[in-house]
N, C-alpha and C. Protein backbone atom coordinates (compact mmCIF):
# COMPACT_ATOMS: atom_id res chain seq x y z
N UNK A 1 -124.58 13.40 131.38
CA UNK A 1 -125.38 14.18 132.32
C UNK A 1 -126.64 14.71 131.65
N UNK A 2 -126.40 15.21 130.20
CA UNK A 2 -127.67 15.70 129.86
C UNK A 2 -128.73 14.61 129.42
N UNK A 3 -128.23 12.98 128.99
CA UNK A 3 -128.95 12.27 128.75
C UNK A 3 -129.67 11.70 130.50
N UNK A 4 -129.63 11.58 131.32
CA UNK A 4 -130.18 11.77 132.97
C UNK A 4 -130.98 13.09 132.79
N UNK A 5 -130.67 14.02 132.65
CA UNK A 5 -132.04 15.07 133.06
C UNK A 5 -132.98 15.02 131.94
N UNK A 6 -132.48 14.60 130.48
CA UNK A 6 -133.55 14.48 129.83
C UNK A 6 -134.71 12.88 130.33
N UNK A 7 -133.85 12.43 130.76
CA UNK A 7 -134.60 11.13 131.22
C UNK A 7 -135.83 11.58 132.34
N UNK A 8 -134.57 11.95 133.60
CA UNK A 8 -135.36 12.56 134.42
C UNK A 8 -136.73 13.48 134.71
N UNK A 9 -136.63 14.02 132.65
CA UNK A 9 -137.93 14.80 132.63
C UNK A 9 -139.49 14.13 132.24
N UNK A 10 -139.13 12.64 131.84
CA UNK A 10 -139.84 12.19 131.42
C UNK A 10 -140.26 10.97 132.33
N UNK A 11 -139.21 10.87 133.38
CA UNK A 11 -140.26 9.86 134.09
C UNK A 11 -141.15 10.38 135.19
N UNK A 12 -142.41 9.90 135.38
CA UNK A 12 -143.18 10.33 136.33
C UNK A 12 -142.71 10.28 137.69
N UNK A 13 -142.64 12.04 138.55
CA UNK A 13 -141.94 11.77 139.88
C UNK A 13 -142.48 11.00 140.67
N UNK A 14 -143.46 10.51 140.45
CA UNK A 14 -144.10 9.40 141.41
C UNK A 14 -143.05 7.75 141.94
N UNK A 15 -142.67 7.84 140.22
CA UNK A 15 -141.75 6.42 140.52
C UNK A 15 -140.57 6.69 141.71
N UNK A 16 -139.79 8.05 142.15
CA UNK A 16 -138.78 8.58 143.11
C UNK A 16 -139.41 8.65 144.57
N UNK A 17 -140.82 9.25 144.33
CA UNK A 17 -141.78 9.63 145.58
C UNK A 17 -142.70 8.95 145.61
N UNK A 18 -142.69 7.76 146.68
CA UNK A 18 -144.04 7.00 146.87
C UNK A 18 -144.55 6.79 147.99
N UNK A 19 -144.36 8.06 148.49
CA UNK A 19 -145.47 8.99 150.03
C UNK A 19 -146.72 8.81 149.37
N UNK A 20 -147.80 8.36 150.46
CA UNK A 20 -149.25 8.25 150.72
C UNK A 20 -149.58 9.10 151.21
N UNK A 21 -150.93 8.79 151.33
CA UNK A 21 -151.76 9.40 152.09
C UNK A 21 -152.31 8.68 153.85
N UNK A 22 -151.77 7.50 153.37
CA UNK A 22 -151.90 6.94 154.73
C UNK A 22 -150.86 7.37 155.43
N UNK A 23 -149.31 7.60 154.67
CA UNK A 23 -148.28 7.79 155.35
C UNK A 23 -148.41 9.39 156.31
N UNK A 24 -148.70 10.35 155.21
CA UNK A 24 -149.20 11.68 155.81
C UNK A 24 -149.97 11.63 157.27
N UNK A 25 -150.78 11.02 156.75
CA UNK A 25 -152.33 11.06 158.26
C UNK A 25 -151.36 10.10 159.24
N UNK A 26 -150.77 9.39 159.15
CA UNK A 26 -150.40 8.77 160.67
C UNK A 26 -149.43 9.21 161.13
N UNK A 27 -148.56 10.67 160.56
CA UNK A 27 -147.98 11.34 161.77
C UNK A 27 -148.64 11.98 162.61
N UNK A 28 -147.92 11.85 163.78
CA UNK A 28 -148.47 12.30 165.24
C UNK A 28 -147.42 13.52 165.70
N UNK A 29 -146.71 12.95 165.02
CA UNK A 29 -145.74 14.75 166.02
C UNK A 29 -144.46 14.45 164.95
N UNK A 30 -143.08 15.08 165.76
CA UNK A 30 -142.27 15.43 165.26
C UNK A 30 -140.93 13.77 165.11
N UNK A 31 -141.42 12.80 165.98
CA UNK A 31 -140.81 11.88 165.97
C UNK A 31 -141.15 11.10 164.58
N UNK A 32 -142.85 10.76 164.56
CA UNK A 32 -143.22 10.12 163.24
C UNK A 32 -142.96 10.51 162.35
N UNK A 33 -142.95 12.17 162.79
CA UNK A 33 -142.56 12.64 160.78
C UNK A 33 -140.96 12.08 160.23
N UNK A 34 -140.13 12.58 161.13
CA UNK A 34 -138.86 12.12 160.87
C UNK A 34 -139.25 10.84 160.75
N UNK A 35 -139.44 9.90 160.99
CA UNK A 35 -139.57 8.24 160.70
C UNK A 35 -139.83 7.90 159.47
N UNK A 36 -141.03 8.60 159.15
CA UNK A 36 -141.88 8.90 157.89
C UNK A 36 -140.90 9.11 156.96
N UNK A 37 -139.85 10.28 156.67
CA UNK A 37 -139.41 10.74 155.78
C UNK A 37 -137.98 9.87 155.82
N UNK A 38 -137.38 9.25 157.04
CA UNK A 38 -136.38 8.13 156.68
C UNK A 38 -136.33 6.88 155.57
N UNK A 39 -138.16 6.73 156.30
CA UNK A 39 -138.11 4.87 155.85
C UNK A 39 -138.95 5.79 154.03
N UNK A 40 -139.16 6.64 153.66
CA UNK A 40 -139.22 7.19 152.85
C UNK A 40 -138.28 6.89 151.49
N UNK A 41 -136.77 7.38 152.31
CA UNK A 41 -136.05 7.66 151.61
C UNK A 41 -135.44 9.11 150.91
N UNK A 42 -136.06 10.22 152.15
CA UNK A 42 -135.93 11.28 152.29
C UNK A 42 -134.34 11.77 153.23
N UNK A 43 -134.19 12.91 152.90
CA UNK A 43 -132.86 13.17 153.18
C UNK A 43 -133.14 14.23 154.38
N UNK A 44 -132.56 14.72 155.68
CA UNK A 44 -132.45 15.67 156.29
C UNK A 44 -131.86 17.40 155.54
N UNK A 45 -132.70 18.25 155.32
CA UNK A 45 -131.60 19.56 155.08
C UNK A 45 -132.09 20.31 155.83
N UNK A 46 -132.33 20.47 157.02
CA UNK A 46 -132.56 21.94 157.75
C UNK A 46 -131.78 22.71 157.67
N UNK A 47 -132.50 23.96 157.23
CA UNK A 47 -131.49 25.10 157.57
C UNK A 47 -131.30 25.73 159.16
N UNK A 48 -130.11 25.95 159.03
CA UNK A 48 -129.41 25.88 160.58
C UNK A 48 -130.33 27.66 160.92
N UNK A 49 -130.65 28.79 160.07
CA UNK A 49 -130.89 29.57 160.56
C UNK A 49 -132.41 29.36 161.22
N UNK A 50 -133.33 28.70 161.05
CA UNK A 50 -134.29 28.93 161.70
C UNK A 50 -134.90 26.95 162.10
N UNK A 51 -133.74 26.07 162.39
CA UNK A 51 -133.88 24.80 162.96
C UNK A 51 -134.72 24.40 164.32
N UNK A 52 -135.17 25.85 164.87
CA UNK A 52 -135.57 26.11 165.82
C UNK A 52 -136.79 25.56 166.11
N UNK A 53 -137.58 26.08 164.93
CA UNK A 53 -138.75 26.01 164.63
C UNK A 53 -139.64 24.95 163.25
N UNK A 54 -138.71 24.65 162.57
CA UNK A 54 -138.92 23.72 161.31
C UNK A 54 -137.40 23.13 161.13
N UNK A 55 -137.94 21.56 160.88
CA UNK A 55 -137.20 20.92 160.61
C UNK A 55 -137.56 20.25 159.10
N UNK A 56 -137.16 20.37 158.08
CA UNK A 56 -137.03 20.00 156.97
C UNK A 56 -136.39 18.97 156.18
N UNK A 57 -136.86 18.06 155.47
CA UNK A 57 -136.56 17.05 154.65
C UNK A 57 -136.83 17.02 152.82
N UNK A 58 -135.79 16.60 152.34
CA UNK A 58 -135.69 16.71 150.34
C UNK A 58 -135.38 15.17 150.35
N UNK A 59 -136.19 15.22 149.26
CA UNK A 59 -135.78 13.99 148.53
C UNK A 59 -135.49 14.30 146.85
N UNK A 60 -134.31 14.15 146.85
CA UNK A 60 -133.89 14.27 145.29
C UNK A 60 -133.36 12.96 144.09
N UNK A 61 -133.46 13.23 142.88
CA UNK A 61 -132.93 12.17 141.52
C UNK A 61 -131.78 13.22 141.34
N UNK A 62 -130.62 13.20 141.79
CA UNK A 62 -129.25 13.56 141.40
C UNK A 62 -129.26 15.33 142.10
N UNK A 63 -129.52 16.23 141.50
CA UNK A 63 -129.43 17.79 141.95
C UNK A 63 -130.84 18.18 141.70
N UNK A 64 -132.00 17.26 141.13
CA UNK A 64 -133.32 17.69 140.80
C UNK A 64 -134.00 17.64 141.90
N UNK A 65 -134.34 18.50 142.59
CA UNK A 65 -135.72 18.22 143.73
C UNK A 65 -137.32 17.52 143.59
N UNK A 66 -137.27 16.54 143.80
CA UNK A 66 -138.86 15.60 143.74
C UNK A 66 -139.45 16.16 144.57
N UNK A 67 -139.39 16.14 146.13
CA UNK A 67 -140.28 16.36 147.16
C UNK A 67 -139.71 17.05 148.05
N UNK A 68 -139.94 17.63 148.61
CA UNK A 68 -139.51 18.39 149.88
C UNK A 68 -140.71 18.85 150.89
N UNK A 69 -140.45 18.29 152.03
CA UNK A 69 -141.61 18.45 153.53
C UNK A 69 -140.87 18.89 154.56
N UNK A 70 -141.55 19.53 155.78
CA UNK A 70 -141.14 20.17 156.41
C UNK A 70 -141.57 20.45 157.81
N UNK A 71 -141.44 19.95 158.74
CA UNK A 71 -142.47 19.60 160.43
C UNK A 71 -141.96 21.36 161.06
N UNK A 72 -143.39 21.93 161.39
CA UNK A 72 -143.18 23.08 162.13
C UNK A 72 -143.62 22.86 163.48
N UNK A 73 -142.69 23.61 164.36
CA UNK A 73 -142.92 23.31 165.68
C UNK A 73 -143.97 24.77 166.22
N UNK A 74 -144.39 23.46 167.22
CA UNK A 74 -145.63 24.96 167.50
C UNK A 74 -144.83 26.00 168.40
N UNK A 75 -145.57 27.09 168.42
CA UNK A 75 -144.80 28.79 169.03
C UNK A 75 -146.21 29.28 169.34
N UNK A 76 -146.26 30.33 170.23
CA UNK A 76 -147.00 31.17 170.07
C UNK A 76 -148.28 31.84 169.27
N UNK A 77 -147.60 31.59 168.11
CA UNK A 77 -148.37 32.13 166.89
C UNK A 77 -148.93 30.69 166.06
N UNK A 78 -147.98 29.78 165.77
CA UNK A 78 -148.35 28.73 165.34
C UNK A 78 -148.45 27.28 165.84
N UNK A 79 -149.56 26.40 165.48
CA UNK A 79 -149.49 24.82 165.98
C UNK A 79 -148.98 24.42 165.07
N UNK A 80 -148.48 23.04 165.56
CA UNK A 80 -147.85 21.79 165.15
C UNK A 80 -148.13 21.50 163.78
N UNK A 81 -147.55 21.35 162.74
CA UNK A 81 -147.73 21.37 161.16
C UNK A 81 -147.03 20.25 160.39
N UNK A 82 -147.29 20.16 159.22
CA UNK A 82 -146.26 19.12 158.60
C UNK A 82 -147.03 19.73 157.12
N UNK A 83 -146.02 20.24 155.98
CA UNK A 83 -146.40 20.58 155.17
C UNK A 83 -145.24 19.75 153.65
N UNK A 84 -146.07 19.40 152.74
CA UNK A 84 -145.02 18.67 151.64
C UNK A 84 -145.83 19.33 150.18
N UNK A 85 -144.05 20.00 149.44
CA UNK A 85 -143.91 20.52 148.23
C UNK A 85 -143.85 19.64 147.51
N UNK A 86 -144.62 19.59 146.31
CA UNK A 86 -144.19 18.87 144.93
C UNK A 86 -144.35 20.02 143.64
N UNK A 87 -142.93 19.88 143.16
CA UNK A 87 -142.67 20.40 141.86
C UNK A 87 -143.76 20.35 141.06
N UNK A 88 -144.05 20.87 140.12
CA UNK A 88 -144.76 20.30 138.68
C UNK A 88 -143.81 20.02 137.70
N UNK A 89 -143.95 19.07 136.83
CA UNK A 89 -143.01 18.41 135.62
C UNK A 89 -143.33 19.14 134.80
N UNK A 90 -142.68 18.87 133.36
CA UNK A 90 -142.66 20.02 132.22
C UNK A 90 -144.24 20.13 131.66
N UNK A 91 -145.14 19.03 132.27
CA UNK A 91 -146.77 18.89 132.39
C UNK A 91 -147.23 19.47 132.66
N UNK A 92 -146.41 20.01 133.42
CA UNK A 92 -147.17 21.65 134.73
C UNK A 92 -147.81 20.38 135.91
N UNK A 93 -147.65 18.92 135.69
CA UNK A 93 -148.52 18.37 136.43
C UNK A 93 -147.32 17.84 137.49
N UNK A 94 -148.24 16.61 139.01
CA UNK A 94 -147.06 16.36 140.00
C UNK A 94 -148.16 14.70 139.94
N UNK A 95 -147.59 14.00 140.08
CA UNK A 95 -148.19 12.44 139.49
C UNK A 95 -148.49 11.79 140.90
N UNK A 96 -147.45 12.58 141.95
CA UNK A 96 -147.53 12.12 143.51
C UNK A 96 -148.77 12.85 144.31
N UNK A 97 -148.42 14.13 143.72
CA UNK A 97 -149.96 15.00 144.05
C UNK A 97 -151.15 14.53 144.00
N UNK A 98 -151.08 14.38 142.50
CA UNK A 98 -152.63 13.95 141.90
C UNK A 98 -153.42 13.14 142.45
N UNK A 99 -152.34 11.48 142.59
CA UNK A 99 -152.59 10.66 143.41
C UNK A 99 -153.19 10.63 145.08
N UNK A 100 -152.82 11.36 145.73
CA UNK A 100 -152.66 11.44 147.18
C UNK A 100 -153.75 12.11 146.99
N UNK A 101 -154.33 12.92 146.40
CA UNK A 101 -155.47 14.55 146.31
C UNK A 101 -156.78 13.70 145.95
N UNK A 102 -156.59 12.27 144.92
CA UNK A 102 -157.66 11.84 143.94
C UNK A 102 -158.26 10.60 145.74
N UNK A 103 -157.23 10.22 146.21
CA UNK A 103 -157.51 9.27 147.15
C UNK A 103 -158.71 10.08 148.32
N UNK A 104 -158.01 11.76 148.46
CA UNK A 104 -158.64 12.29 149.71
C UNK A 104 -160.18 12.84 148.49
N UNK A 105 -160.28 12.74 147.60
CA UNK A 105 -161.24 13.62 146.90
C UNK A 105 -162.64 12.29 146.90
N UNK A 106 -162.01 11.19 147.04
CA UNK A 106 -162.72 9.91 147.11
C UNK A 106 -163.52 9.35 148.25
N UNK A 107 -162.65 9.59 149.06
CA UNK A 107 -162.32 8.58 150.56
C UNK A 107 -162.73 10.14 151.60
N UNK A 108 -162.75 11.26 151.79
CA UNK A 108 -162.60 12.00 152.92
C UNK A 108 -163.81 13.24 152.22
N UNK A 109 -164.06 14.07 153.35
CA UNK A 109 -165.15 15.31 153.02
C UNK A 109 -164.81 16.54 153.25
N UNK A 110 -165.29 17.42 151.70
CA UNK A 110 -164.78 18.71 152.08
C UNK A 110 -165.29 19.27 153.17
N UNK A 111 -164.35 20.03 153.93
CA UNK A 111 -164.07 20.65 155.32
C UNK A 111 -164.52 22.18 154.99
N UNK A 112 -163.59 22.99 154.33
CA UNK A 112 -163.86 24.46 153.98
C UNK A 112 -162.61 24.96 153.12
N UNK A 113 -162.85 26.11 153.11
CA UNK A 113 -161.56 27.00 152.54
C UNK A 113 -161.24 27.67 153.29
N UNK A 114 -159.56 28.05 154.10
CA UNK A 114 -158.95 28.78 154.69
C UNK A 114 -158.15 29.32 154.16
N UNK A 115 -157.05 30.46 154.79
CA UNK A 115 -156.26 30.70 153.98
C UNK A 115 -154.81 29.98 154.67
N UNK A 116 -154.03 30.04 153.47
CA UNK A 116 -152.60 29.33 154.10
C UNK A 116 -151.70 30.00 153.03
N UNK A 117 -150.56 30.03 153.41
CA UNK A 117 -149.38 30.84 152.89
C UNK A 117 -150.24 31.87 152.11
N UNK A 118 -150.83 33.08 153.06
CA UNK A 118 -151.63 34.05 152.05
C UNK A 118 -152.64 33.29 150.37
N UNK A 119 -152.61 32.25 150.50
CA UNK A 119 -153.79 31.93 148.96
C UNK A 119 -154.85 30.86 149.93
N UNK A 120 -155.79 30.85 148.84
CA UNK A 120 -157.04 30.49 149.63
C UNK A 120 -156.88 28.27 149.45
N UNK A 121 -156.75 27.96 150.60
CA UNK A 121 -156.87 26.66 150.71
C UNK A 121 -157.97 25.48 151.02
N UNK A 122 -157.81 24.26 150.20
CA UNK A 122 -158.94 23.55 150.07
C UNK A 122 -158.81 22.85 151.62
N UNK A 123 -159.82 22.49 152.35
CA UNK A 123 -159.44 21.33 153.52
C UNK A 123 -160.17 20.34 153.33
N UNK A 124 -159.97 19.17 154.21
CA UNK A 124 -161.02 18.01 153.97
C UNK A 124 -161.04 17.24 155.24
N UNK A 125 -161.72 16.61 155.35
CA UNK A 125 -161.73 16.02 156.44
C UNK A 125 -161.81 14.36 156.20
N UNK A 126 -160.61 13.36 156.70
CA UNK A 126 -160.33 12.40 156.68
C UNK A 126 -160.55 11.07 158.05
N UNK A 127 -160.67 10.01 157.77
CA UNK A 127 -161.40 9.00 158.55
C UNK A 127 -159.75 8.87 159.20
N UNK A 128 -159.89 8.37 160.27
CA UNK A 128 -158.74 8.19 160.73
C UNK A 128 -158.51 6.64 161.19
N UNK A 129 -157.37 5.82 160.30
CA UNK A 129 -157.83 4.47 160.10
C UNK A 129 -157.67 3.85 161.69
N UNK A 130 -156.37 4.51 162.00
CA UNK A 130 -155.70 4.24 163.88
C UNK A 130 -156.31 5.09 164.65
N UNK A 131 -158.06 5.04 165.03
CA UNK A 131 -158.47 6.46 165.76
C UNK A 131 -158.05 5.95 167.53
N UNK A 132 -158.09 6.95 168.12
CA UNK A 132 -157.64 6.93 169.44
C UNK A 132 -158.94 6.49 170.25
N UNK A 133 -159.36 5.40 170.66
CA UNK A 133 -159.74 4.24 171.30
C UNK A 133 -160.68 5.21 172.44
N UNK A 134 -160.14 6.34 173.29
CA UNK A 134 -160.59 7.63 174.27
C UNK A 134 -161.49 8.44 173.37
N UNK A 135 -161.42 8.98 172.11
CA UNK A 135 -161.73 9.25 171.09
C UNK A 135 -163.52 8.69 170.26
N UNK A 136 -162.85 7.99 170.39
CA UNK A 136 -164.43 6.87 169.75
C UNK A 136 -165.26 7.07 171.11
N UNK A 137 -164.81 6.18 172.03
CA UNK A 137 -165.95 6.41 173.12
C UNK A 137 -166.41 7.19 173.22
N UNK A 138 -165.62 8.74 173.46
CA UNK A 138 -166.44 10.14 173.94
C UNK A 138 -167.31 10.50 172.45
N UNK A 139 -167.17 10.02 171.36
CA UNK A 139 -168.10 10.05 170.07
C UNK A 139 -169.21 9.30 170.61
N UNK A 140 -169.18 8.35 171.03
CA UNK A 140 -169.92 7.56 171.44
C UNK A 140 -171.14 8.00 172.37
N UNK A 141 -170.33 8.88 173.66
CA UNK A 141 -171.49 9.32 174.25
C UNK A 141 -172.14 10.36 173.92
N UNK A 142 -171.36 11.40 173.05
CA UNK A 142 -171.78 12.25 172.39
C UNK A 142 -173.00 12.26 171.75
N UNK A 143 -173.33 11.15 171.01
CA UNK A 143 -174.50 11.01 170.24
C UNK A 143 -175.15 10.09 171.30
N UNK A 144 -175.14 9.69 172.44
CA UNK A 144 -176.02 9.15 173.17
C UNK A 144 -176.50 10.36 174.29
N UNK A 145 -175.74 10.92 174.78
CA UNK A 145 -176.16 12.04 175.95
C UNK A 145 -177.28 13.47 174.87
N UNK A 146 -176.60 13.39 173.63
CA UNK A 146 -177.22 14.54 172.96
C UNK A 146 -177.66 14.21 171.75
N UNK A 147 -178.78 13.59 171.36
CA UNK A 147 -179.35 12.47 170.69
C UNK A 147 -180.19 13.78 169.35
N UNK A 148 -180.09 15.09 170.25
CA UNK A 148 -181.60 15.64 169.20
C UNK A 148 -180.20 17.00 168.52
N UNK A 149 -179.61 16.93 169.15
CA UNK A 149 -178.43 18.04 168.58
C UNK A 149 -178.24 17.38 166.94
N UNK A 150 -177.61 17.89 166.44
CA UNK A 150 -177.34 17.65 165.05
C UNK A 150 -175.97 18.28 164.98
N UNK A 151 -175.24 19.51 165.01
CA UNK A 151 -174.21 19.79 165.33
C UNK A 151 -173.38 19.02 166.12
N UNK A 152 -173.66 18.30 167.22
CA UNK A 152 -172.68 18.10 168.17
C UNK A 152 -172.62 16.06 167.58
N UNK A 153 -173.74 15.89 166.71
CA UNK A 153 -174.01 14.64 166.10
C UNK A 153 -172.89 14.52 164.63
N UNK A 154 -172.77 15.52 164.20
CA UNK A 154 -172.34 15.49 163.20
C UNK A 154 -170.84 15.72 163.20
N UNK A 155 -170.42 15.69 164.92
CA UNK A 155 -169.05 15.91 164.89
C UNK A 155 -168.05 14.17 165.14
N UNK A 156 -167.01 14.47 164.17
CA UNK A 156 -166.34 13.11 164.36
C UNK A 156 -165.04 13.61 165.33
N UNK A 157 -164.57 13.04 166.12
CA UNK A 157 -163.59 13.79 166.89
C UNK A 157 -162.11 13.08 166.23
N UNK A 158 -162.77 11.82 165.70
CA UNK A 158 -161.36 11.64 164.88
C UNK A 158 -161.30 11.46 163.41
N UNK A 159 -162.06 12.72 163.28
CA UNK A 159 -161.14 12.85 161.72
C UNK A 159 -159.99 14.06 161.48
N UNK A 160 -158.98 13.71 160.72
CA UNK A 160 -157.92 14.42 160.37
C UNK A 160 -158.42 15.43 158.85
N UNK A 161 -157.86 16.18 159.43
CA UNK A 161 -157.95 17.42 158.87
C UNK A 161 -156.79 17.57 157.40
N UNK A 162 -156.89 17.95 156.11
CA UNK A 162 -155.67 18.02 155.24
C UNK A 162 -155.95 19.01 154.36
N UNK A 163 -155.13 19.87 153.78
CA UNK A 163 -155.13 20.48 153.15
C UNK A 163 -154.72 21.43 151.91
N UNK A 164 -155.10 21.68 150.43
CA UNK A 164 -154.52 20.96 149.22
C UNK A 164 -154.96 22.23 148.37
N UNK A 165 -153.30 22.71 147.68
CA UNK A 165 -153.08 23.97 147.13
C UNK A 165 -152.43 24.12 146.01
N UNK A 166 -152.47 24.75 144.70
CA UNK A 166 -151.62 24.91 144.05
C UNK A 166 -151.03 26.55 144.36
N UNK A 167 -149.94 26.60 144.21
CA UNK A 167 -148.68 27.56 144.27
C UNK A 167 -147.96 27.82 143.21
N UNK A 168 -148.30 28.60 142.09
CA UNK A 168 -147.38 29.32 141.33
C UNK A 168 -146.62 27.68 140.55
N UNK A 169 -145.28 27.23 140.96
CA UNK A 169 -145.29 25.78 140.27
C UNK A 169 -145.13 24.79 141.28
N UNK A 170 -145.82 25.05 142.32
CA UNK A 170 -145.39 23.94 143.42
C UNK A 170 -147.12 23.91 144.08
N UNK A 171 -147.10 22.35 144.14
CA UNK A 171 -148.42 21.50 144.50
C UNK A 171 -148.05 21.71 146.01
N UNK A 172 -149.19 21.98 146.96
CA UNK A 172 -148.61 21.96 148.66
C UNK A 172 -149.33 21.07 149.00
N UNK A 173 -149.65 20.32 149.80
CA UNK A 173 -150.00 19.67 150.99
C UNK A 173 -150.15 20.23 152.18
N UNK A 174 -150.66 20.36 153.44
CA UNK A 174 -150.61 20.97 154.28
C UNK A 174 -151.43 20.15 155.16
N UNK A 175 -150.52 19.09 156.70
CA UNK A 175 -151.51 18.43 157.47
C UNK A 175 -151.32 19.01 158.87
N UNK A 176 -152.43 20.34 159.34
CA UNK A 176 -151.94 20.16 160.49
C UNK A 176 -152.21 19.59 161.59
N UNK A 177 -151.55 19.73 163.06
CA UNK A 177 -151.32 18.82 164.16
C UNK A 177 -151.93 19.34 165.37
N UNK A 178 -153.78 19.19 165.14
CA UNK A 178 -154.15 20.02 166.63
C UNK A 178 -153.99 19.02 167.89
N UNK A 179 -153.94 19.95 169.04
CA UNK A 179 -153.81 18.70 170.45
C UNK A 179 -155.44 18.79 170.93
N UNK A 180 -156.00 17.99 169.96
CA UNK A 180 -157.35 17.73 170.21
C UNK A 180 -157.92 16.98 171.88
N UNK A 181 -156.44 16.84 172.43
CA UNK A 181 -156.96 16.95 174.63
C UNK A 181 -157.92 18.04 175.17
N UNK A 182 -157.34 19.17 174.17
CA UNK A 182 -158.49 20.59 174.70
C UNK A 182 -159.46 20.40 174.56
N UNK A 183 -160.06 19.99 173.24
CA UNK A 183 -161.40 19.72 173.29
C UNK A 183 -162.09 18.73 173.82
N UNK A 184 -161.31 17.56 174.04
CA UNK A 184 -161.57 16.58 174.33
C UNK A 184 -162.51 17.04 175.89
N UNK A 185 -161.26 17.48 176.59
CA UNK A 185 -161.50 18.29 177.92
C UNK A 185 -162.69 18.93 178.22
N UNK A 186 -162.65 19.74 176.79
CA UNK A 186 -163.97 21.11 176.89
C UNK A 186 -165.31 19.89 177.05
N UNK A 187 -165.27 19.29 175.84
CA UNK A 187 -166.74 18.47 175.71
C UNK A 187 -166.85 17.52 177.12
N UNK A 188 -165.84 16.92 177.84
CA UNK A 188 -166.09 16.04 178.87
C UNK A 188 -166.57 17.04 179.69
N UNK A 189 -166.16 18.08 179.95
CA UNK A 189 -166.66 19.05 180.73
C UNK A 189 -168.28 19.06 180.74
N UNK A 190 -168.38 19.39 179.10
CA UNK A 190 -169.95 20.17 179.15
C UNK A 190 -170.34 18.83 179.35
N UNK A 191 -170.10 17.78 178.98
CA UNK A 191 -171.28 16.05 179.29
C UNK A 191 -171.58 16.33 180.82
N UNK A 192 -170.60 16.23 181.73
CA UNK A 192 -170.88 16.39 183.05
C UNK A 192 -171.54 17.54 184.08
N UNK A 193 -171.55 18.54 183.46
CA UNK A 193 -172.54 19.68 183.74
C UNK A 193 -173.63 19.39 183.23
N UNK A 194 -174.16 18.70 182.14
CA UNK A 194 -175.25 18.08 181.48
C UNK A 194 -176.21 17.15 182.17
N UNK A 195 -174.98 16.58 182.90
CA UNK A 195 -175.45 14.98 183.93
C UNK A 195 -175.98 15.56 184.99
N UNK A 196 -174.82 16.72 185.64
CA UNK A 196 -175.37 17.49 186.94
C UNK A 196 -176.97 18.11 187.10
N UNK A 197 -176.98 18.96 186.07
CA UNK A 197 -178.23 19.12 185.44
C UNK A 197 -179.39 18.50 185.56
N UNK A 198 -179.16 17.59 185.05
CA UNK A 198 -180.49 16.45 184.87
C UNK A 198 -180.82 15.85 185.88
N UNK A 199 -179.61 15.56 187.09
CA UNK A 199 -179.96 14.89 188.26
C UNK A 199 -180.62 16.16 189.09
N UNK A 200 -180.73 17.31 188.95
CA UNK A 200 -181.13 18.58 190.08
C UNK A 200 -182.60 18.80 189.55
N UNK A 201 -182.91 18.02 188.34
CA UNK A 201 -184.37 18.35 187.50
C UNK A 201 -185.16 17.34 187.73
């Protein structure tokens, strides 16, 4: 047993955990995530006291925890979430982290800093490889109906949002799940008051 955890300390958790970043961005709700964390190789542990609201998944090498993620259901107070822990190794480092963080630090644009679990969080904003087809178009007219705006030009309606923290010894992840219909709604709205407009001028 002690020759396994000494092992265990030395191989990179990456080789146990080989979650993406593509895998992250193409959940859509609470069905994909579970899918996600099956074909993973992730284990179910919700705790029964608050199953209500988060449903939780571990993936472990014997009693050692590699990864652990967790789908929050929206309430009142909170939207739709999907958030994933990685340990740090005796490196202080997480090899699955690094990876997934170096891809979005490459490939996607910083967004801002918010706060999340009370500490201040990085966001970014990501291309979305499966964008929603309703999505593109209304981008589409967006920059055709409002050609001199720059704000409303500079908005992508499908990029995904992610967001990337260190914690005391745990690396977070944090992707959440807006129901971007509202806006969708709001902006079809203002195009057509726009149109109304122009035909009364």
């Amino acid at each position: 047993m002690k020759k396994l955890l000494l092992l265990l300390l030395f191989i990179p958790f990456a080789s146990f955990s080989q979650i993406t970043l593509q895998d992250i961005l193409s959940i859509e709700g609470e069905q994909s995530f579970k899918r996600t964390m099956i074909e993973n190789g992730f284990q179910e542990e919700t705790g029964k006291e608050y199953a209500d609201k988060i449903i939780s998944y571990n993936k472990k090498a014997g009693k050692i925890l590699i990864m652990a993620s967790s789908f929050r259901r929206s309430d009142s107070l909170s939207a739709e979430g999907v958030t994933f822990l990685f340990p740090e190794n005796i490196f202080g480092e997480n090899d699955t982290y690094d990876s997934i963080f170096d891809v979005v630090k490459d490939e996607c644009t910083f967004f801002e800093i918010k706060k999340y679990l009370g500490n201040d969080m990085a966001f970014y904003l990501c291309p979305d490889k499966t964008p929603d087809p309703k999505l593109v178009e209304l981008g589409k007219i967006i920059k055709k109906e409002f050609p001199d705006k720059s704000i409303l030009n500079d908005v992508n309606l499908t990029d995904l949002e992610i967001g990337f923290i260190r914690n005391n010894s745990l690396f977070i992840i944090h992707f959440p799940l807006y129901d971007k219909s509202k806006n969708t709604k709001m902006i079809e709205q203002f195009i057509e008051l726009k149109n109304q407009a122009d035909k009364e001028n």
